[in-house]
C-alpha atoms as a PDB file:
ATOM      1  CA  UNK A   1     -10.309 -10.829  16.165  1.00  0.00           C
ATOM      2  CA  UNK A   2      -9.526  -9.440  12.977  1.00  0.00           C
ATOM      3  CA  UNK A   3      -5.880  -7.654  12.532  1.00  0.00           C
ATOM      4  CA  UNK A   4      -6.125  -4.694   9.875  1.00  0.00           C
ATOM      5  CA  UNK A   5      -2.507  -3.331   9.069  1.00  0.00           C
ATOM      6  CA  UNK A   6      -1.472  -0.358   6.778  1.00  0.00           C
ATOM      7  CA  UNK A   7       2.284  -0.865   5.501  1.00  0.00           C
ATOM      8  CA  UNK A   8       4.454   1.807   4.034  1.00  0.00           C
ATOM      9  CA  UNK A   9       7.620   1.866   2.309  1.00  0.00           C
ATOM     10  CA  UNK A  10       9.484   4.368   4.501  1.00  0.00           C
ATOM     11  CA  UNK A  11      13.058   3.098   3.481  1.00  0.00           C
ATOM     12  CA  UNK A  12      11.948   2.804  -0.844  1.00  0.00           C
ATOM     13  CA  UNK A  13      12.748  -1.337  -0.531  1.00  0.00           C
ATOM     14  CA  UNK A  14      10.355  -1.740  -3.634  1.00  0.00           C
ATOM     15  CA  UNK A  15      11.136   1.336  -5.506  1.00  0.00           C
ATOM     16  CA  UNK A  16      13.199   0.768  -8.780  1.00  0.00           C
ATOM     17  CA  UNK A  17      15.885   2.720 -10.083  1.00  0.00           C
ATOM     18  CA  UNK A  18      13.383   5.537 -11.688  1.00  0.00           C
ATOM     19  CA  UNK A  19      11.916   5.790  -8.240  1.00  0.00           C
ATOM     20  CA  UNK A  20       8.654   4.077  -9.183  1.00  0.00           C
ATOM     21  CA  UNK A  21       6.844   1.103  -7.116  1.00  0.00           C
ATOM     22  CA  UNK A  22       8.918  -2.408  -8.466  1.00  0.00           C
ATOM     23  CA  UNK A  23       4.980  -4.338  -8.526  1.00  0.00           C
ATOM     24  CA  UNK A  24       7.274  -7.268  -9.897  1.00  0.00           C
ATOM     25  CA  UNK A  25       9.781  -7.126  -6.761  1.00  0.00           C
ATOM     26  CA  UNK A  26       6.415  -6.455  -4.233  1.00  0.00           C
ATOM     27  CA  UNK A  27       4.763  -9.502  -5.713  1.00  0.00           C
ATOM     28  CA  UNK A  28       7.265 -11.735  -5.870  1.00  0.00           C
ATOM     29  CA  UNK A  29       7.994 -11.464  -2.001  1.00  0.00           C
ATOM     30  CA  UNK A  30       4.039 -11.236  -1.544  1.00  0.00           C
ATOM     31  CA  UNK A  31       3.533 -14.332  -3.327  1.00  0.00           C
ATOM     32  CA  UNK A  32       6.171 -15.947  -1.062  1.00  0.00           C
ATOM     33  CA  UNK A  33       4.732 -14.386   2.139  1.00  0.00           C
ATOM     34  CA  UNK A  34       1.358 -15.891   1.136  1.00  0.00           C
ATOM     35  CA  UNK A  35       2.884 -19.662   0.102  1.00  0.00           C
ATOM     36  CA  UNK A  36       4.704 -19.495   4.100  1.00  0.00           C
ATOM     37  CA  UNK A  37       1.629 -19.173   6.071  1.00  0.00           C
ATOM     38  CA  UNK A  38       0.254 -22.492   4.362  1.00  0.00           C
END
């Protein structure tokens, strides 16, 4: 079984200051999220 998921940001956790998507801030945690489930 394949699990498909489509995340929001509802609460602007990776929005900077300027109110623009932080891709450093998402990645970092993605990165991390990626190096746990090995």
């Amino acid at each position: 079984m394949t699990v498909k998921v489509i995340v929001t940001d509802m609460d602007g956790t990776f929005l900077n200051d300027a109110k623009q998507y932080d891709r450093p801030r998402f990645l970092a945690q993605f990165c991390a999220a990626q190096a746990a489930r090995y």
